[in-house]
Protein backbone atom coordinates (compact mmCIF):
# COMPACT_ATOMS: atom_id res chain seq x y z
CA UNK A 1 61.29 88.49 127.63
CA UNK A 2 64.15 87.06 125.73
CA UNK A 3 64.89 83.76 125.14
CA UNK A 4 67.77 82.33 126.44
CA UNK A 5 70.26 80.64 124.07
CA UNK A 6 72.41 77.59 124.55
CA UNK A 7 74.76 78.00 127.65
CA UNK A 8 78.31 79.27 126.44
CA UNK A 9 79.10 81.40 129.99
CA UNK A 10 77.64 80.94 133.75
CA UNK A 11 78.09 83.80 136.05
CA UNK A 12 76.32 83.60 139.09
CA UNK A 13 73.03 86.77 139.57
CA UNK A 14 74.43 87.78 142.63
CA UNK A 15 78.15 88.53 141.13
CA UNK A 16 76.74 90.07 137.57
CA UNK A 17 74.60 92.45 139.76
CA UNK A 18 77.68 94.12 141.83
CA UNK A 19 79.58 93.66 138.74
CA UNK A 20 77.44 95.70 137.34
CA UNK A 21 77.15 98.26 140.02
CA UNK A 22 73.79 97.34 141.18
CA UNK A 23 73.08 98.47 144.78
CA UNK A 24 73.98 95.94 147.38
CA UNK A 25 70.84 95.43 148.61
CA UNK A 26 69.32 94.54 145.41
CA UNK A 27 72.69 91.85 144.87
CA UNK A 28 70.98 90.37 147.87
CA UNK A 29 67.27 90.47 146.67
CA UNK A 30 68.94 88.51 143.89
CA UNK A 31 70.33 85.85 146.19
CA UNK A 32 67.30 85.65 148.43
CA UNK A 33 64.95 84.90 145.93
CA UNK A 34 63.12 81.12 146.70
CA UNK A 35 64.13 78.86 144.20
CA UNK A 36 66.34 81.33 142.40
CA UNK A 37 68.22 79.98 139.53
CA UNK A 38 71.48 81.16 138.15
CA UNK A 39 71.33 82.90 134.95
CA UNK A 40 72.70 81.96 132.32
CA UNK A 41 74.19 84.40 129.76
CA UNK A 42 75.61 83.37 125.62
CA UNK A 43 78.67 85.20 124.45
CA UNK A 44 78.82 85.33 120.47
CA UNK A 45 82.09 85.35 118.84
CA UNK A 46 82.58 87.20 115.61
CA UNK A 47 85.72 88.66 114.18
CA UNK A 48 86.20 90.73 110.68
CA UNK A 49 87.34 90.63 107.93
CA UNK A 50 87.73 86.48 107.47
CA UNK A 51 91.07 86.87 105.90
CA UNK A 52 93.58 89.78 105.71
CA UNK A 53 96.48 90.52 102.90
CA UNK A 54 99.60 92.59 104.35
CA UNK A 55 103.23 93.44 103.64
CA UNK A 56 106.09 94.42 106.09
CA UNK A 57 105.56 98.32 105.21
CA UNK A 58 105.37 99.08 109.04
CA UNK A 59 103.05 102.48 108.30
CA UNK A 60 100.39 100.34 106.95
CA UNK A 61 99.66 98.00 109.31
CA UNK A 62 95.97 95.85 108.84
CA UNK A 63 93.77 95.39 111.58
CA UNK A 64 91.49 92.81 113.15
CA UNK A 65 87.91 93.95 114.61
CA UNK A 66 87.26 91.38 117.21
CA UNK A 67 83.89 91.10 118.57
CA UNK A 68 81.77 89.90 122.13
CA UNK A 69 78.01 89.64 121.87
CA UNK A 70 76.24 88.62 125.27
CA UNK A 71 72.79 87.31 123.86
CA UNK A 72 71.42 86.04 127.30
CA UNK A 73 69.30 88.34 129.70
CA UNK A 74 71.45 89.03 132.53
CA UNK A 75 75.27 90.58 132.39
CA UNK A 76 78.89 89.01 132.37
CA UNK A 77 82.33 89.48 131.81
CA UNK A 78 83.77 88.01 128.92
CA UNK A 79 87.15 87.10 127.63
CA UNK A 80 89.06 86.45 124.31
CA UNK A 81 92.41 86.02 123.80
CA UNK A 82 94.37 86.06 120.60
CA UNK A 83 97.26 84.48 118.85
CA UNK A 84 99.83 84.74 115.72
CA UNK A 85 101.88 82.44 114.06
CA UNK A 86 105.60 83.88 114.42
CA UNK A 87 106.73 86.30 113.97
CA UNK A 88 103.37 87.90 113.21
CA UNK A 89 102.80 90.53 115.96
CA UNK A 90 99.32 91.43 117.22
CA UNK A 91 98.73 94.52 119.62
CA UNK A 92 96.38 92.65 121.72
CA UNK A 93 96.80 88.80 123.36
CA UNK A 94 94.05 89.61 125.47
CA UNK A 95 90.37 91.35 125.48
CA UNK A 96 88.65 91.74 128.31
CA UNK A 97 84.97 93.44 128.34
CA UNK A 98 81.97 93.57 130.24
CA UNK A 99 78.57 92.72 128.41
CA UNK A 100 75.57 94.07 129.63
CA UNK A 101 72.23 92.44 128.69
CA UNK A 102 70.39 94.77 126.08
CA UNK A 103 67.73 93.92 123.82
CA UNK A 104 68.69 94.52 120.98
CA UNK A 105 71.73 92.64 121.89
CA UNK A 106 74.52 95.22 121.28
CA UNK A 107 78.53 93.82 120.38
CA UNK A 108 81.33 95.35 122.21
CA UNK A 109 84.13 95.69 119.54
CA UNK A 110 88.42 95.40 120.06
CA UNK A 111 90.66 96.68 117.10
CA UNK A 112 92.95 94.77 117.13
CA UNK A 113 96.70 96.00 114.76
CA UNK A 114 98.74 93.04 113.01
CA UNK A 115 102.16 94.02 112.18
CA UNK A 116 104.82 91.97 109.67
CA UNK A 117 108.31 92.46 110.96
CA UNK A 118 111.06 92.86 108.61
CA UNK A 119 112.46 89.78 107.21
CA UNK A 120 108.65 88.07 107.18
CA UNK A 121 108.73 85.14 104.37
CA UNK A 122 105.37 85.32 101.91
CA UNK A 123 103.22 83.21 102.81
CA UNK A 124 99.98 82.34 105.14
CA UNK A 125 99.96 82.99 108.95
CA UNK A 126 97.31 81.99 111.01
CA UNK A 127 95.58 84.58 112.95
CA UNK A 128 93.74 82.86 115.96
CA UNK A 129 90.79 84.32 118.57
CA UNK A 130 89.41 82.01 121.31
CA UNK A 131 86.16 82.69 123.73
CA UNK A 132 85.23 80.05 125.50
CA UNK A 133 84.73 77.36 123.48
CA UNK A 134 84.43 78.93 120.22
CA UNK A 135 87.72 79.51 117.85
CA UNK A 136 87.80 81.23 114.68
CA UNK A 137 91.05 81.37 112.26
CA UNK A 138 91.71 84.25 109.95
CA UNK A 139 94.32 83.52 107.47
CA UNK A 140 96.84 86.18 106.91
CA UNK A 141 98.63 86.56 103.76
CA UNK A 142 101.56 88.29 103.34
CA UNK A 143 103.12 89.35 100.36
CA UNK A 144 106.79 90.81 99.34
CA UNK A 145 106.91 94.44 99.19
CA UNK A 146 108.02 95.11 95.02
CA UNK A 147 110.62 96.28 94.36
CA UNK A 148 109.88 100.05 93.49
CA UNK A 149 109.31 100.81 90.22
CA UNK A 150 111.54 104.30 88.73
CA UNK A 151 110.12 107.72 90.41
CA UNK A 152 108.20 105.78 92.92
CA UNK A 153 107.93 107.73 96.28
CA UNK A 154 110.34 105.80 98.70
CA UNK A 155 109.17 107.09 101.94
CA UNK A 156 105.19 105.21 101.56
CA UNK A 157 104.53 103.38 103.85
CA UNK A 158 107.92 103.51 106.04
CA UNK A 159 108.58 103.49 109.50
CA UNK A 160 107.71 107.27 110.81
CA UNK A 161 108.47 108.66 114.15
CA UNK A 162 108.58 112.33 115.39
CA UNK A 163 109.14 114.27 118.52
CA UNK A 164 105.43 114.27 119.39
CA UNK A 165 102.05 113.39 117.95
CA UNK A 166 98.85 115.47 118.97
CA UNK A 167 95.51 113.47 119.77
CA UNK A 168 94.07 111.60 116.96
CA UNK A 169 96.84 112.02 114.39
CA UNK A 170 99.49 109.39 113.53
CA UNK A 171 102.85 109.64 112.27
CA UNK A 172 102.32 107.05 109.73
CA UNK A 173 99.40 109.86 108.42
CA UNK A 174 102.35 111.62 107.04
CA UNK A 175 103.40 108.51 104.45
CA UNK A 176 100.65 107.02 104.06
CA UNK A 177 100.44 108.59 99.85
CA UNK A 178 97.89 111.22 100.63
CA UNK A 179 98.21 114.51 100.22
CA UNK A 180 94.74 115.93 99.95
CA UNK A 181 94.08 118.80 102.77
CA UNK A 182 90.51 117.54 102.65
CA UNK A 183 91.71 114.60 104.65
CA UNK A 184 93.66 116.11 107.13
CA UNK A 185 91.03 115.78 109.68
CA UNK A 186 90.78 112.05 109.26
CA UNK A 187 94.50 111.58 110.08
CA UNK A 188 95.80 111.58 107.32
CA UNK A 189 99.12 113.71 107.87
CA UNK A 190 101.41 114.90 111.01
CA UNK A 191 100.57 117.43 113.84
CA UNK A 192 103.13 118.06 117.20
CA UNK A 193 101.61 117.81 120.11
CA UNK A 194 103.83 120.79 122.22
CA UNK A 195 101.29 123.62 121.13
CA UNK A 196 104.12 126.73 120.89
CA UNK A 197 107.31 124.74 121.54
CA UNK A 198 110.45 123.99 118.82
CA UNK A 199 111.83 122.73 117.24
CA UNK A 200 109.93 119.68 116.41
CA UNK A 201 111.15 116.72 113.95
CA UNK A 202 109.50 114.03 111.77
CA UNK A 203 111.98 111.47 110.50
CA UNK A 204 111.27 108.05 107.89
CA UNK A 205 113.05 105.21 108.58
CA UNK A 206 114.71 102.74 106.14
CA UNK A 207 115.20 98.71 107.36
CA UNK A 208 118.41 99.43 104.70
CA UNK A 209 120.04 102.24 102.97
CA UNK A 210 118.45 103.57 99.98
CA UNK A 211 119.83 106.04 97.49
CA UNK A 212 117.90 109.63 97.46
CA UNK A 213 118.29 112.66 95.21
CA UNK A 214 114.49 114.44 96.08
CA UNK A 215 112.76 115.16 99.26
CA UNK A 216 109.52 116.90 98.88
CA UNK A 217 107.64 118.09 101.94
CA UNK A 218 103.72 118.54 102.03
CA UNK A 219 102.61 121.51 104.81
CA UNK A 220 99.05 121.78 106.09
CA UNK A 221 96.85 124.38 104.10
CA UNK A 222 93.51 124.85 102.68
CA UNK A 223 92.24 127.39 100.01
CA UNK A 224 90.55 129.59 102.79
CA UNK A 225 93.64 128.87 105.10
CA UNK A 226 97.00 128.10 103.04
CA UNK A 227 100.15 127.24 104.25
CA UNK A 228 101.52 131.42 104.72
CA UNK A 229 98.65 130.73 107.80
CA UNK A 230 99.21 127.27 109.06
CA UNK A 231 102.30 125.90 107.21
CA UNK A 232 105.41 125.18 108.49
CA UNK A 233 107.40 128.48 108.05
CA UNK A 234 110.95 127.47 108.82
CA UNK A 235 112.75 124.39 108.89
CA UNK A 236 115.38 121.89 107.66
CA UNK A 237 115.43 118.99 105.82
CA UNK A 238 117.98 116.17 106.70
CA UNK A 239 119.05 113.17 105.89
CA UNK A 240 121.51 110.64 108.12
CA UNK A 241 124.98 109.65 106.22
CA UNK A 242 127.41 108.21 108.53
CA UNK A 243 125.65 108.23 111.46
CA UNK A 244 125.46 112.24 110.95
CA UNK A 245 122.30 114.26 109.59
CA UNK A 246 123.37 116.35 106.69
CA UNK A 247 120.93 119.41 105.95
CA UNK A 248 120.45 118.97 102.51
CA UNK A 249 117.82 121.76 102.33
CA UNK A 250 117.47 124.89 104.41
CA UNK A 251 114.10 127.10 104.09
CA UNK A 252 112.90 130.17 106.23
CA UNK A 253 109.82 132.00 105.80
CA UNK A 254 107.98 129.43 103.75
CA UNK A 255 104.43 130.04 102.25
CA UNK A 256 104.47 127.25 99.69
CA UNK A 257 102.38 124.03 100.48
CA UNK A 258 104.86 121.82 98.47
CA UNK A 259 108.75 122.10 98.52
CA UNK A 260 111.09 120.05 97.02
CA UNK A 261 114.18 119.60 97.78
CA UNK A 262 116.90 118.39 94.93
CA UNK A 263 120.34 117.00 96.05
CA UNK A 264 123.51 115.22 95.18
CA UNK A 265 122.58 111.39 95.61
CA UNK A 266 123.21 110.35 99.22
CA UNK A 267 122.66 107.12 100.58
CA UNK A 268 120.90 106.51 103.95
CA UNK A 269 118.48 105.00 106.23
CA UNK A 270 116.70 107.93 107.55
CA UNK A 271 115.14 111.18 106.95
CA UNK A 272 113.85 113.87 108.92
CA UNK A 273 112.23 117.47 108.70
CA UNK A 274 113.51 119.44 111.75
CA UNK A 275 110.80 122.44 112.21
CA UNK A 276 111.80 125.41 113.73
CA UNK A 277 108.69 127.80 113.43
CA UNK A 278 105.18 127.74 111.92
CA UNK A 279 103.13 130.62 110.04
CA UNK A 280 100.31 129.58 112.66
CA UNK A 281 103.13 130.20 116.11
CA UNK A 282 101.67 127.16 117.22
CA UNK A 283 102.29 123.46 115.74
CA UNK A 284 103.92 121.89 113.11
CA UNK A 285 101.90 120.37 110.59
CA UNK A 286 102.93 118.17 107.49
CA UNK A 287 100.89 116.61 104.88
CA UNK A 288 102.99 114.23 103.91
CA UNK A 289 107.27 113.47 103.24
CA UNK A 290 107.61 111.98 100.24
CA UNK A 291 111.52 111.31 99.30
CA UNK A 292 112.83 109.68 95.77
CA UNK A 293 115.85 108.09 94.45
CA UNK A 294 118.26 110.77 91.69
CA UNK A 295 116.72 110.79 88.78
């Protein structure tokens, strides 16, 4: 039997067995017991890493995991709710989770994103989780993004947002600096999510204008299935100059994985690649949209 541990959390049997979706009747064994007790159940904080370092690149955002450990012997419903120091943004105020009782005591785990708006001084932001009676303070540090150094690839880490996004992939995959197929299946790139339907679009976002002269665009394709099978296959590549898109690059029945795209220097705030077919008839796929200022 396990031993319980000092009281953090009180739930009475009776409400922890139809919260648990125990049978009625044995909710009421529970509360007709002589001399029955209530149970008393311990809720373990624990959150990871202890500190964080991040920058106001909004496609590489860091993350909190935030976790609930009931170490008693019956189950309960726990809470913890979290808080920033402005104008640190957290995708979570609140987690709410049932515990069960197990033995081995088993955490229930929130991920939890922190984002840096634009304009964020450097410095350290407190990062605070509360359950119960138990705090813990992560310090975040954020840094100034440097200024890029010549031929750096403007578009890492930007602000990326398409006309879809299928299941587990994220339009930040597409800037986040890798272009290795062999991670495509870890997210790391951009897939539609209208299997058969164009055109479809992936556009990079600048806070300000920046000065570009070379777009290169990554397709999906492997050595046993390249890009003439799964790559994009025709499509345009834009950029926004007085509130207009100018096609700076037109290209129909591609096969290459890489193309790059050379042009007068124009400055804007925004990309895209508008996709009008794929050599696979059924989704766009990019690797990654890498754009750089004239050389």
């Amino acid at each position: 039997m396990k031993k319980i541990l000092p009281l953090t959390a009180v739930v009475g049997m009776a409400a922890a067995a139809v919260a648990a979706g125990l049978p009625s009747d044995e909710a009421r064994a529970v509360t007709s017991r002589p001399g029955a007790k209530s149970p008393r159940s311990t809720v373990t904080l624990s959150v990871a890493p202890g500190s964080l370092t991040a920058s106001e690149l909004p496609c590489l955002p860091t993350r909190l995991a935030v976790s609930m450990t009931n170490t008693g012997n019956e189950p309960v419903f726990a809470d913890a709710t979290l808080a920033a120091d402005a104008p640190i943004v957290l995708t979570d105020e609140v987690f709410s989770t049932y515990l069960p009782a197990t033995d081995p005591d088993q955490p229930v785990t929130r991920s939890v994103g922190v984002r840096v708006p634009h304009g964020t001084a450097p410095g350290t932001y407190d990062l605070t989780v509360t359950a119960g009676k138990q705090r813990v303070v992560v310090p975040l540090t954020v840094e100034a993004v440097p200024e890029p150094a010549p031929g750096t690839n403007l578009a890492f880490g930007r602000l990326a947002t398409a006309s879809s996004t299928h299941g587990n992939f994220r339009t930040c995959g597409a800037v986040d600096g890798d272009s290795d197929y062999r991670n495509w299946s870890t997210g790391s790139g951009w897939n539609d999510a209208d299997k058969g339907v164009f055109p479809d679009w992936l556009a990079v976002t600048w806070p300000e204008p920046v000065q570009l002269g070379r777009i290169e665009v990554v397709t999906y394709g492997t050595p046993s299935r390249p890009a003439a099978l799964q790559g994009v296959k025709d499509f345009d590549v834009q950029v926004r100059t007085g509130g207009d898109w100018l096609t700076v690059g037109s290209y129909r029945a591609n096969t290459r994985e890489r193309v790059v795209t050379t042009f007068d220097p124009v400055t804007t705030d925004s990309i895209r690649v508008v996709v009008h077919a794929s050599n696979s008839s059924d989704y766009s796929r990019i690797l990654e949209v890498e754009a750089f200022a004239p050389r």
